[in-house]
Protein backbone atom coordinates (compact mmCIF):
# COMPACT_ATOMS: atom_id res chain seq x y z
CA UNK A 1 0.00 0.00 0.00
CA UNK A 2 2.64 2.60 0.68
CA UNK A 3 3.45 5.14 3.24
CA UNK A 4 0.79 7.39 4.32
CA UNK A 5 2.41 10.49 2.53
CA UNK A 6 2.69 9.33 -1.05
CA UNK A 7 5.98 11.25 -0.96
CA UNK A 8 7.73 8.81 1.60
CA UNK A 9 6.48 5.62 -0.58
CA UNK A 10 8.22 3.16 -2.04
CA UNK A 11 8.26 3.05 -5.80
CA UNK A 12 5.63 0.34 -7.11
CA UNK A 13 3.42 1.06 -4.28
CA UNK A 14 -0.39 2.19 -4.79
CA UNK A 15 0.19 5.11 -3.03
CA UNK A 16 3.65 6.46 -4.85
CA UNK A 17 1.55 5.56 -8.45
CA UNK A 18 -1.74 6.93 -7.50
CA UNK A 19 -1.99 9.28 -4.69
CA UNK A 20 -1.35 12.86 -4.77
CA UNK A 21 -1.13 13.95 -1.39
CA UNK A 22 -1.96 13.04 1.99
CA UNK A 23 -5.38 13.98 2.01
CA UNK A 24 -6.20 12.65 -1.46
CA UNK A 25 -3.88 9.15 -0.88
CA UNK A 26 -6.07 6.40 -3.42
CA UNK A 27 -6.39 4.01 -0.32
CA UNK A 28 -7.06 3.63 3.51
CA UNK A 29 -5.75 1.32 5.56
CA UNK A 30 -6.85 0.70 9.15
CA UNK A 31 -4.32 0.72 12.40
CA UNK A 32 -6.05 -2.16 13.90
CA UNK A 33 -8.91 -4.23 13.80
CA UNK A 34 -11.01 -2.32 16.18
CA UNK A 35 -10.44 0.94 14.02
CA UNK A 36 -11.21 -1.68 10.97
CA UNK A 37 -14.68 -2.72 12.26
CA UNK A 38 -15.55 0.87 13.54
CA UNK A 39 -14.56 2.43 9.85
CA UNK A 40 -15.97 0.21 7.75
CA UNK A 41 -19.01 0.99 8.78
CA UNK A 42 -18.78 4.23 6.77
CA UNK A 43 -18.83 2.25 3.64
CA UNK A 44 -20.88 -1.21 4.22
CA UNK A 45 -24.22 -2.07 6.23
CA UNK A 46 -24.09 -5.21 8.32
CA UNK A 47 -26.19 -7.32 5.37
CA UNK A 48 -23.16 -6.75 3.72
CA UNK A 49 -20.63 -8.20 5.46
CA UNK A 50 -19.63 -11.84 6.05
């Protein structure tokens, strides 16, 4: 995935090839499963999930 600031990333990584700054970084990645299961409830309802 890349560092958090696409300009710390390593080459080859979504973030270096997609992102274009901090705010705007192509992907999100959780710091733990707790934080996981809290966020993705932003983006799926329960039916969705298995």
């Amino acid at each position: 995935m890349g560092a958090t600031n696409p300009a710390n990333a390593e080459e080859g990584t979504i973030r270096k090839k997609f992102a274009g700054s901090m705010s705007e970084n192509a992907v999100h990645g959780s710091d733990g499963e707790e934080t996981a299961a809290f966020e993705i409830g932003y983006w799926f309802a329960g039916y969705e999930l298995i």
